[in-house]
N, C-alpha and C. Protein backbone atom coordinates (compact mmCIF):
# COMPACT_ATOMS: atom_id res chain seq x y z
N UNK A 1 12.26 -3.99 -70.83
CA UNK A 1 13.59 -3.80 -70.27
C UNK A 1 13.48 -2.80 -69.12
N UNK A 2 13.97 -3.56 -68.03
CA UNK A 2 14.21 -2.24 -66.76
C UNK A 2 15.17 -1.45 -66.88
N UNK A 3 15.30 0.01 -66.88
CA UNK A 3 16.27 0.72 -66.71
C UNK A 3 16.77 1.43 -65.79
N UNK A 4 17.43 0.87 -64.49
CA UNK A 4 17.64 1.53 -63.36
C UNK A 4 18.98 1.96 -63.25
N UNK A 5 19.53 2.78 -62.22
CA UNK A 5 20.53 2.60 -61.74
C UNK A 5 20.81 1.67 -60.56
N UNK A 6 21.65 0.90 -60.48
CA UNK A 6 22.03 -0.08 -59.37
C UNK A 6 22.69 0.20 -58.11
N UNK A 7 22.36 0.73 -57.17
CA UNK A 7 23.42 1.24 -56.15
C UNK A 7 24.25 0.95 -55.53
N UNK A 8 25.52 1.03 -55.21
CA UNK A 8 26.35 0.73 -55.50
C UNK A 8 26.96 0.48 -53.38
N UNK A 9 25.61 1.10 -53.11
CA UNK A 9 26.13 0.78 -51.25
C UNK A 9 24.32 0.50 -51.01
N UNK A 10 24.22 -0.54 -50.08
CA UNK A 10 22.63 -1.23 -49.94
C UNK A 10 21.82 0.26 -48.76
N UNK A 11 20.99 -0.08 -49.23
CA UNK A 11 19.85 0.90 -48.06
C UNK A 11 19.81 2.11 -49.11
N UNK A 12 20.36 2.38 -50.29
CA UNK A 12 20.18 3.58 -50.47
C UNK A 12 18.74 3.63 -51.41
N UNK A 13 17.99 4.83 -51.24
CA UNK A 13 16.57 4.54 -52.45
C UNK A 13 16.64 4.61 -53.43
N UNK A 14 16.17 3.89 -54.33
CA UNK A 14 16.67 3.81 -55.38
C UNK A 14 15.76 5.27 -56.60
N UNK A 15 15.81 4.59 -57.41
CA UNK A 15 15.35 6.23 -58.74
C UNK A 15 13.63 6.28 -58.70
N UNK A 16 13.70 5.18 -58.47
CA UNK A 16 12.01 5.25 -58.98
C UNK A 16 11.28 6.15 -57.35
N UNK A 17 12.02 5.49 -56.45
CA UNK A 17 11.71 6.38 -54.90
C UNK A 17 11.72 7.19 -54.30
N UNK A 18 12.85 8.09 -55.28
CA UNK A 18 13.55 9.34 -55.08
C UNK A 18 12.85 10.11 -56.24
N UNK A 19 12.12 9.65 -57.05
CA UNK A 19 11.38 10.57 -57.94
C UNK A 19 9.56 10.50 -57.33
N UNK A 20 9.61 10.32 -56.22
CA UNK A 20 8.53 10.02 -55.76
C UNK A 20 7.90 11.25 -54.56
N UNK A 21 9.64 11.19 -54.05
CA UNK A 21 9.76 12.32 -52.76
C UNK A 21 9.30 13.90 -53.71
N UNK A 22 8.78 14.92 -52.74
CA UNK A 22 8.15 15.94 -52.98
C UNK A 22 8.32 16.50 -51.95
N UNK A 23 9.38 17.24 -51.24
CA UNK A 23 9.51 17.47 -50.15
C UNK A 23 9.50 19.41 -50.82
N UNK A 24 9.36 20.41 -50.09
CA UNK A 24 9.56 21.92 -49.61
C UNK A 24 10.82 22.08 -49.68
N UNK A 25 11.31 23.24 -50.54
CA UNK A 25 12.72 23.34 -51.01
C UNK A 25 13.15 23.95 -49.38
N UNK A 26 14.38 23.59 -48.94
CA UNK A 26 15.15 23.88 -47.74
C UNK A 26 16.00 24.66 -47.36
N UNK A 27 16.49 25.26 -48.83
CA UNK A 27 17.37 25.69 -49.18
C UNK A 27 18.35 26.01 -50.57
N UNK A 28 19.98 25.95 -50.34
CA UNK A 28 20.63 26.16 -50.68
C UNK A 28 21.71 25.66 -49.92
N UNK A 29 22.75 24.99 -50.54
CA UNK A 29 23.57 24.47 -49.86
C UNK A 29 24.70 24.59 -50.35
N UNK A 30 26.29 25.04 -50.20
CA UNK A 30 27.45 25.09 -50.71
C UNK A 30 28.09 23.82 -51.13
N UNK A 31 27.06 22.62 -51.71
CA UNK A 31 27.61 21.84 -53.00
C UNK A 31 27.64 22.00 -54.02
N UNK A 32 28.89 21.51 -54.58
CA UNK A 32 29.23 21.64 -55.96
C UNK A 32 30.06 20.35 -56.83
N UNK A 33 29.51 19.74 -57.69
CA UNK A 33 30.00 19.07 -58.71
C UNK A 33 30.38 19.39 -59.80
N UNK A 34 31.74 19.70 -59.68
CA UNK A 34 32.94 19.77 -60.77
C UNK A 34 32.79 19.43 -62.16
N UNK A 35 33.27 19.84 -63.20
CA UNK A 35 33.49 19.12 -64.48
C UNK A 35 33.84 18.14 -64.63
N UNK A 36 34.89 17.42 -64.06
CA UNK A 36 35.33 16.39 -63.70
C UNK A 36 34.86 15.48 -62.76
N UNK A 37 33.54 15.71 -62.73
CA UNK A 37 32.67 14.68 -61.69
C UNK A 37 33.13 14.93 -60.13
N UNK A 38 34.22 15.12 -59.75
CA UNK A 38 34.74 15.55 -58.70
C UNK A 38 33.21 16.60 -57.47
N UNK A 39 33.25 16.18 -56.35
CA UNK A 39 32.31 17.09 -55.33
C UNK A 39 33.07 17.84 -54.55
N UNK A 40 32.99 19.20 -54.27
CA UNK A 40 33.25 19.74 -52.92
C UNK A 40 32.28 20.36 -52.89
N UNK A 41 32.20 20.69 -51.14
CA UNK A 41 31.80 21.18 -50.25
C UNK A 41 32.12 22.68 -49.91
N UNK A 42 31.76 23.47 -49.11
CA UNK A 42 32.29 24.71 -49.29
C UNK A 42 33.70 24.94 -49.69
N UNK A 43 34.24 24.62 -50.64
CA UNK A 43 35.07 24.77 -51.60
C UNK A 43 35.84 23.68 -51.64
N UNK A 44 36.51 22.48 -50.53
CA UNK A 44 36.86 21.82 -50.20
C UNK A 44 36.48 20.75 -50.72
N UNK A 45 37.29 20.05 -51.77
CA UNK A 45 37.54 18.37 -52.01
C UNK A 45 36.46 17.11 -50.92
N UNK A 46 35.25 16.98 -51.58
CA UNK A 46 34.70 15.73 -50.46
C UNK A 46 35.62 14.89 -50.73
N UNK A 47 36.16 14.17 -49.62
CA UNK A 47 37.30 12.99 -50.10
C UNK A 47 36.70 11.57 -49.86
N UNK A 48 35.77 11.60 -49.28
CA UNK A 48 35.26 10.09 -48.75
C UNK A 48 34.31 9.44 -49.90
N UNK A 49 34.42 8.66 -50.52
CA UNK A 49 34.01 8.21 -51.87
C UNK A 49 32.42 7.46 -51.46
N UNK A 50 32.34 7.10 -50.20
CA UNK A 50 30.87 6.60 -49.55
C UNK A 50 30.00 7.98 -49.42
N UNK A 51 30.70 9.20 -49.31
CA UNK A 51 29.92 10.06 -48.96
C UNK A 51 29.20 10.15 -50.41
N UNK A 52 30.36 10.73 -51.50
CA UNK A 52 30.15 10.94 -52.64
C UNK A 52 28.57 10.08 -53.14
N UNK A 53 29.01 8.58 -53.17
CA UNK A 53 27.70 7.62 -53.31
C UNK A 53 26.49 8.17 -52.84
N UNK A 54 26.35 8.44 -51.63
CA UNK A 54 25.17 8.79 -50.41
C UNK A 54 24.66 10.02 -51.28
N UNK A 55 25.22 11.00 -51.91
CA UNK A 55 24.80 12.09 -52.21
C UNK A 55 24.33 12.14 -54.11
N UNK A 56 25.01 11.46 -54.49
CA UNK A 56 24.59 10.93 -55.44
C UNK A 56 23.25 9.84 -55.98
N UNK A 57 23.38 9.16 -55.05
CA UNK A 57 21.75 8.16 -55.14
C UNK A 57 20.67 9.31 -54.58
N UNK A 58 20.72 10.69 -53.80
CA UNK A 58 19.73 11.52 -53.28
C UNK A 58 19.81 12.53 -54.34
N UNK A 59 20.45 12.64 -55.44
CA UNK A 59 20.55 14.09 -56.57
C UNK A 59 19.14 13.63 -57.46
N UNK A 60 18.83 14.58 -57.76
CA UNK A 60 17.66 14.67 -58.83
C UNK A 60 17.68 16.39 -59.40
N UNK A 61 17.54 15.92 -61.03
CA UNK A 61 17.86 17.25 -61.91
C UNK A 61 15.85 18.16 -61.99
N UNK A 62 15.83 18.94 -61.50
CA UNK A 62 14.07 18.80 -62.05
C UNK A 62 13.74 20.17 -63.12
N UNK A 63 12.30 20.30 -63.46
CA UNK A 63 12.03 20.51 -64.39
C UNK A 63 12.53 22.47 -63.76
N UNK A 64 12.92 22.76 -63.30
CA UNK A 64 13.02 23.99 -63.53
C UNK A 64 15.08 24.31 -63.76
N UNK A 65 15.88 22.93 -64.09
CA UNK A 65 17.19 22.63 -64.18
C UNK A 65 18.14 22.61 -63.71
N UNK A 66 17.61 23.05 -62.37
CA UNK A 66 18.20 23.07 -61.01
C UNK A 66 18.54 21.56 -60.23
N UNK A 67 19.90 21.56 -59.48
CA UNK A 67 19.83 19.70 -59.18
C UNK A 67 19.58 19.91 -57.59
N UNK A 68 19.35 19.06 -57.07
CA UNK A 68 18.66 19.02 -55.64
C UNK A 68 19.14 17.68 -54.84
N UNK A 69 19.74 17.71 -54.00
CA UNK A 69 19.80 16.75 -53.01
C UNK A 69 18.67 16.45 -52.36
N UNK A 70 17.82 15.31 -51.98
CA UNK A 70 16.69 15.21 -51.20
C UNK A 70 16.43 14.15 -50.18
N UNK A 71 15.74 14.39 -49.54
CA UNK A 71 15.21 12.93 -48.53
C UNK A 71 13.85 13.21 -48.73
N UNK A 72 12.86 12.57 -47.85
CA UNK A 72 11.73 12.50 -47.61
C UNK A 72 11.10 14.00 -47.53
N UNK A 73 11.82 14.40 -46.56
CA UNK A 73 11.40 15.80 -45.67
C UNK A 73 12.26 16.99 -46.08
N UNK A 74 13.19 16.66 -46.74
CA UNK A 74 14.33 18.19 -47.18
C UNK A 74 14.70 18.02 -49.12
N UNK A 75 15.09 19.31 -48.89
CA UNK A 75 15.36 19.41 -50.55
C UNK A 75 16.42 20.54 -50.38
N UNK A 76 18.27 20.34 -50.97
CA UNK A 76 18.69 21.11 -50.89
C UNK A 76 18.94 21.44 -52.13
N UNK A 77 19.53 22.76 -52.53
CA UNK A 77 19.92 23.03 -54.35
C UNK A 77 21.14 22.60 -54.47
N UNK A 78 21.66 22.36 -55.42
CA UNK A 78 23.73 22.13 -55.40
C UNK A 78 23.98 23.25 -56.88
N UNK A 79 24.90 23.21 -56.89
CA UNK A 79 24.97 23.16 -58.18
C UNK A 79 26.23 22.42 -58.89
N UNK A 80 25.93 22.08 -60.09
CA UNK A 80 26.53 21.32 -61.15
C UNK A 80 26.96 21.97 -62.34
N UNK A 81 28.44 22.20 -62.88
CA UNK A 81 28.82 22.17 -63.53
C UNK A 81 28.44 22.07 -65.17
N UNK A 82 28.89 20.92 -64.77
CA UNK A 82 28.64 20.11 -66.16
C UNK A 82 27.73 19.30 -66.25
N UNK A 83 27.81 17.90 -66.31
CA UNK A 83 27.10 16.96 -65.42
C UNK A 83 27.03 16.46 -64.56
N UNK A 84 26.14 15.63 -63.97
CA UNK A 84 26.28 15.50 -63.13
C UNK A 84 26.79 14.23 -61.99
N UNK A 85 26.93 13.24 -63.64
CA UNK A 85 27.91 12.55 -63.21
C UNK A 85 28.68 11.75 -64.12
N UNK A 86 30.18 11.32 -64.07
CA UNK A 86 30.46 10.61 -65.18
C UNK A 86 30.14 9.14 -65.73
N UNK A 87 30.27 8.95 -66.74
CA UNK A 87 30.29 7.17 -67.34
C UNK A 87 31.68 6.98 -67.55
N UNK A 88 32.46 6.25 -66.52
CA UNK A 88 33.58 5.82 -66.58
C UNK A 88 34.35 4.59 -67.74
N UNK A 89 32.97 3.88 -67.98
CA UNK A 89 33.63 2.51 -68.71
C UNK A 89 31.89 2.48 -68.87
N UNK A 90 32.41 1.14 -69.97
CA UNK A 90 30.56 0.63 -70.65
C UNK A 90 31.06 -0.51 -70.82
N UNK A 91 29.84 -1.69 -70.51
CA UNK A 91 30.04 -3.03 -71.48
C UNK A 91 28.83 -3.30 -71.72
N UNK A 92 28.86 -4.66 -72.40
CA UNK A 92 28.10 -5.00 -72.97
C UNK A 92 27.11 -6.20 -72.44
N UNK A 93 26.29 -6.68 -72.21
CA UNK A 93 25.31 -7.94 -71.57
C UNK A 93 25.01 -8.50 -72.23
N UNK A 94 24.85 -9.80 -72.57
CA UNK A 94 23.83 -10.79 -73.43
C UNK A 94 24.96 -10.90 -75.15
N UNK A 95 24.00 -11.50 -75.90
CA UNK A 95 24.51 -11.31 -77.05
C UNK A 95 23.61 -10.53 -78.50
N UNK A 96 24.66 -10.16 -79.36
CA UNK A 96 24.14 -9.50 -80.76
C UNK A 96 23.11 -8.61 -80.99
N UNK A 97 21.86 -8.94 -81.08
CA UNK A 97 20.80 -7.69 -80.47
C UNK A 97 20.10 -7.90 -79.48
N UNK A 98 20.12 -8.78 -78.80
CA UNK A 98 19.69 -8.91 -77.30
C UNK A 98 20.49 -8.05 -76.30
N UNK A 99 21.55 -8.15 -76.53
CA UNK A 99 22.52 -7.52 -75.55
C UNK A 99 22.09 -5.92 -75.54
N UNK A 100 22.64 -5.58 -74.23
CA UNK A 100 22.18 -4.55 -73.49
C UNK A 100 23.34 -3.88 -73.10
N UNK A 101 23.86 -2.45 -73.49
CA UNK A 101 24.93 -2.20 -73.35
C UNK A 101 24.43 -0.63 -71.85
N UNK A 102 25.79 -1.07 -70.89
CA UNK A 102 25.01 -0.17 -69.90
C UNK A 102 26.46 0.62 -69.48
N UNK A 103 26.31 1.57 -68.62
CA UNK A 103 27.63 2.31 -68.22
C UNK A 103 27.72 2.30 -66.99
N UNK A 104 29.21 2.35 -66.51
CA UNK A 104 29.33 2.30 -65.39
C UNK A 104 30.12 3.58 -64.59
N UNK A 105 28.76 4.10 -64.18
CA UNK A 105 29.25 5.63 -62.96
C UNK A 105 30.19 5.89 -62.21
N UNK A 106 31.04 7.27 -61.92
CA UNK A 106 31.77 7.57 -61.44
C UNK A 106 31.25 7.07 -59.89
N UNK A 107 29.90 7.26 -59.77
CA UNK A 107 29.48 6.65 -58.06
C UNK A 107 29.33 5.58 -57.54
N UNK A 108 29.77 4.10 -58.89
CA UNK A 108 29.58 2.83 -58.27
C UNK A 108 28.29 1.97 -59.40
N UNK A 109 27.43 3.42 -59.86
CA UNK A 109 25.67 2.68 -60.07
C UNK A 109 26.09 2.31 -61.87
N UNK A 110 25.29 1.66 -62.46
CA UNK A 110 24.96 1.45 -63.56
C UNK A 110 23.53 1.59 -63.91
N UNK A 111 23.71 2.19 -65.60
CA UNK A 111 22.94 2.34 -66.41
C UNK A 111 22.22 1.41 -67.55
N UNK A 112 21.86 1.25 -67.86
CA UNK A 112 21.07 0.69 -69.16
C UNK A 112 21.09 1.87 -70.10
N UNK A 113 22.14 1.43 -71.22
CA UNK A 113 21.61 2.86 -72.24
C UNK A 113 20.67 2.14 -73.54
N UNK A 114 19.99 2.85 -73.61
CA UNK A 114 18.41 2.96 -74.76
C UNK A 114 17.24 2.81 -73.83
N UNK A 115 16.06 3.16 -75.33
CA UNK A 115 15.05 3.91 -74.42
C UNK A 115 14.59 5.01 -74.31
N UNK A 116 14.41 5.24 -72.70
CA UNK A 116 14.62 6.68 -72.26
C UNK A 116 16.06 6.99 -71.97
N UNK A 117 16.60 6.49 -71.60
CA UNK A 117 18.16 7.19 -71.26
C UNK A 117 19.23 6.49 -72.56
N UNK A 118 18.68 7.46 -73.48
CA UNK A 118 19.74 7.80 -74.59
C UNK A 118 20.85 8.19 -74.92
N UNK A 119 21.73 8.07 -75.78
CA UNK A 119 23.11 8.48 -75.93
C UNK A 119 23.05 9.48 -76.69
N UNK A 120 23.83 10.71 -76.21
CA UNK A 120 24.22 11.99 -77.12
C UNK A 120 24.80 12.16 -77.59
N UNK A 121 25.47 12.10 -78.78
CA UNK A 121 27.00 12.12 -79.11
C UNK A 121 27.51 13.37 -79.12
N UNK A 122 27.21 14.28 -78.53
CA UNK A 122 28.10 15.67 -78.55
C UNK A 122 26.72 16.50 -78.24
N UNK A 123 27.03 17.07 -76.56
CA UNK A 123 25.95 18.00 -76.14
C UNK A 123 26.72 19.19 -76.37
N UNK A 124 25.90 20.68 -75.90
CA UNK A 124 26.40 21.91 -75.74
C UNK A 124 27.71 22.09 -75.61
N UNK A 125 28.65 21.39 -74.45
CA UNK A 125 29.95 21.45 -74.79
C UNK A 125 31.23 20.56 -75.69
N UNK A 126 29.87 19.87 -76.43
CA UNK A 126 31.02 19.27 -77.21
C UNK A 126 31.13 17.63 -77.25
N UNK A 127 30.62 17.39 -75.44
CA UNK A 127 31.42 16.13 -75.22
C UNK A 127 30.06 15.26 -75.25
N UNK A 128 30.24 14.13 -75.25
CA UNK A 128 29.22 12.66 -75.19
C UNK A 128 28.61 12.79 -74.37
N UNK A 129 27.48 12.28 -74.10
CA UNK A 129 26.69 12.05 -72.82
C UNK A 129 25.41 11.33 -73.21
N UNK A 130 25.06 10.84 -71.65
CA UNK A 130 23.88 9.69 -71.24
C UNK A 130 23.27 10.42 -70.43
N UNK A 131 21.87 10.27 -71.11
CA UNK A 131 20.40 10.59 -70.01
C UNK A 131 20.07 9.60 -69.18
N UNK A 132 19.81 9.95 -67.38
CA UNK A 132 19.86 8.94 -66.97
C UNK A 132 18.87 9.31 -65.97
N UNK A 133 18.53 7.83 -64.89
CA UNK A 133 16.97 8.85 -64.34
C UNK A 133 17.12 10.14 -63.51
N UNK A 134 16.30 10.46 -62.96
CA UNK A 134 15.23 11.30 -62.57
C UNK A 134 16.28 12.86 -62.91
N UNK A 135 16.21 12.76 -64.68
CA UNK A 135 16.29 13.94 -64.78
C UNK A 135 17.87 14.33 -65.18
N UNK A 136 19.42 13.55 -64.38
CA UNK A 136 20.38 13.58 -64.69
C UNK A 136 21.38 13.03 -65.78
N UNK A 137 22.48 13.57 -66.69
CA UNK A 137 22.92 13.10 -67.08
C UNK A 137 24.35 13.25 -66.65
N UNK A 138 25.11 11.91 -67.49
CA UNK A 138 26.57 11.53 -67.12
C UNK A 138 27.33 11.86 -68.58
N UNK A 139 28.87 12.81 -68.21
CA UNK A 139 29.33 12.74 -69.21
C UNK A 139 29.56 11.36 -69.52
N UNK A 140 30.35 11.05 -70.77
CA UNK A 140 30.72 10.08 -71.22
C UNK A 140 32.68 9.88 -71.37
N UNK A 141 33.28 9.51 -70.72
CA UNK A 141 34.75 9.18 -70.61
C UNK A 141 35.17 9.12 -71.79
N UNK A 142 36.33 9.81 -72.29
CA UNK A 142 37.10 9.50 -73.30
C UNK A 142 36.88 7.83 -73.59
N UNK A 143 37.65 6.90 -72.38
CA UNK A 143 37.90 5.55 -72.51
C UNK A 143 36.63 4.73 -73.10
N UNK A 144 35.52 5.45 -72.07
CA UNK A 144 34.11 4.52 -72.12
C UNK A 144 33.67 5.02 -73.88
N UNK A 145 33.94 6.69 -74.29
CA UNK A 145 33.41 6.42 -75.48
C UNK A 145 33.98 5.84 -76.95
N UNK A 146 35.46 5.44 -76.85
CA UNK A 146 36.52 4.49 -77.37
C UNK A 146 35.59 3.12 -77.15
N UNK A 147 35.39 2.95 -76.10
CA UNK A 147 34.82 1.28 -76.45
C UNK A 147 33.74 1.08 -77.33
N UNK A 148 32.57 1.91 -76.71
CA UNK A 148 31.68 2.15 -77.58
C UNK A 148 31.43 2.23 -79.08
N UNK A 149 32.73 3.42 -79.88
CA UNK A 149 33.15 3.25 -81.13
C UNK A 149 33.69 2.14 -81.32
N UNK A 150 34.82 1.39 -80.57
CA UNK A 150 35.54 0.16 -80.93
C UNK A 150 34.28 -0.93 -81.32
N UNK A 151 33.27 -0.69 -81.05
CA UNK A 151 32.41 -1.62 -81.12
C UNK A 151 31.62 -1.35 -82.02
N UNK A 152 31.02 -0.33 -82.38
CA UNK A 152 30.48 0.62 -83.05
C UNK A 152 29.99 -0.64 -84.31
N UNK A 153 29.32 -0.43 -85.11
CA UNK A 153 28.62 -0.84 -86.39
C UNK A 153 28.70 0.61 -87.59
N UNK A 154 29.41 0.04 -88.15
CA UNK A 154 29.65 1.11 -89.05
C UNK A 154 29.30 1.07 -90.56
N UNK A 155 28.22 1.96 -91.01
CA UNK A 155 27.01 2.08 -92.33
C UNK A 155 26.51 3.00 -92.72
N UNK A 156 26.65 3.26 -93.90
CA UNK A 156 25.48 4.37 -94.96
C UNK A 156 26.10 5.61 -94.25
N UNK A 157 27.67 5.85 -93.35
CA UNK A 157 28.08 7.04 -93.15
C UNK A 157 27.91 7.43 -91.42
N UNK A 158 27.57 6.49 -91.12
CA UNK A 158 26.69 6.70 -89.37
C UNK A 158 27.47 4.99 -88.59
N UNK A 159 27.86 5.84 -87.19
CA UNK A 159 28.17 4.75 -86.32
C UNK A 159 27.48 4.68 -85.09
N UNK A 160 26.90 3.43 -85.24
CA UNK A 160 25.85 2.97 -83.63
C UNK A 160 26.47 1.34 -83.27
N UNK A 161 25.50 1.63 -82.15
CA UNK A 161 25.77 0.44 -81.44
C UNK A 161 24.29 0.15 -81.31
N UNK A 162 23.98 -1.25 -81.16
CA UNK A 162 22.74 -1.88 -80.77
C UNK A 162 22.54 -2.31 -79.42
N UNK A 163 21.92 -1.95 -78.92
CA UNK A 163 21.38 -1.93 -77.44
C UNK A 163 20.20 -2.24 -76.96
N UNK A 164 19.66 -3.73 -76.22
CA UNK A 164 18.47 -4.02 -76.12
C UNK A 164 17.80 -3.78 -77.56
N UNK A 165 18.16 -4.18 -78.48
CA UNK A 165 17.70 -4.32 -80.15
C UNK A 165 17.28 -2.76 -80.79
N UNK A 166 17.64 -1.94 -80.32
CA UNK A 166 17.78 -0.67 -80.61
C UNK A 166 19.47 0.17 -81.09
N UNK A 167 19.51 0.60 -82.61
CA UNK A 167 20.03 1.23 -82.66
C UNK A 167 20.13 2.71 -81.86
N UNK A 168 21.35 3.03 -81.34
CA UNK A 168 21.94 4.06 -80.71
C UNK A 168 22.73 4.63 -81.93
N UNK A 169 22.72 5.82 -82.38
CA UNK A 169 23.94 6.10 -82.95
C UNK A 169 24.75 6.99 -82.31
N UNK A 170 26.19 6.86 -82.74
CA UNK A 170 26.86 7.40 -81.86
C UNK A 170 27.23 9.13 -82.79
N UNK A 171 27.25 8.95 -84.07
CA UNK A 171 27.70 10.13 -84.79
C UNK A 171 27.77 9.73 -86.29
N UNK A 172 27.70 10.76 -86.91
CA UNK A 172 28.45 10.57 -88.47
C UNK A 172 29.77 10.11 -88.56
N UNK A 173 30.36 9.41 -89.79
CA UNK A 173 31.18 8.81 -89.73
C UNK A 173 32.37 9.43 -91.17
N UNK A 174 31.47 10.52 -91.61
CA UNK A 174 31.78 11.49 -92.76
C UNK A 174 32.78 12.50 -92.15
């Protein structure tokens, strides 16, 4: 099973390309991503939702937990909130345990969840979340994690969902 994100405007590089770049940190830059998935700029609301995309397919979380905007040749820092991006809605692909249940980003892209990019049912603050590549995760939406339960398989006290023939669980059910 491939697990990418899909981008959601053409030309942009995708995860596997952007975990490839190794560029000389550049800086520091006055971005910031909100709790609410929301971006500004030196304090200011980005309002253009293409920009949002553009900056989002270039984020990568790395091993020292810091998130980074990048190209080829630059690397800026941002910082992030919470996460770093949301899962708005989820469905489902295929059927019964074939099916492949994936989420769909506040930036347009989709996920494949199982695997490596696993479901959390309650991180540090509480709320749901998906590991997703190079390093970032997406909260999980009230709505998107309602479907998920609505769908849920429920046994021996524990609720999952099956995904690419892998149980996910979502939580205890005690």
């Amino acid at each position: 099973m491939v697990n990418t994100i899909v981008s959601a405007t053409s030309g942009l590089p995708s995860p596997g390309v952007l975990a490839s770049w190794s560029p000389e940190l550049s800086g520091d830059i006055d971005i910031r991503i909100l709790a609410d998935g929301s971006w500004t700029h030196e304090g200011s609301l980005v309002q253009r939702e293409g920009l949002v995309r553009v900056f989002a397919s270039l984020l990568r979380r790395e091993d020292d937990g810091h998130y980074y905007l990048l190209t080829p040749v630059e690397k800026w820092r941002i910082q992030v909130e919470r996460h770093a991006l949301v899962a708005i809605d989820c469905e489902r692909t295929g059927n019964n345990g074939d099916g492949v249940w994936q989420v769909l980003l506040n930036t347009g892209g989709r996920c494949n969840i199982g695997g490596k990019y696993k479901l959390q049912g309650a991180g540090k603050d509480g709320e749901p979340f998906v590991y997703l590549p190079n390093g970032l995760t997406a909260q999980i939406s009230r709505a998107a994690w309602y479907r998920l339960l609505d769908s849920a398989v429920i046994e021996e006290g524990r609720a999952y969902i099956i995904s690419g023939g892998e149980e996910l669980t979502l939580g205890a059910t005690d």
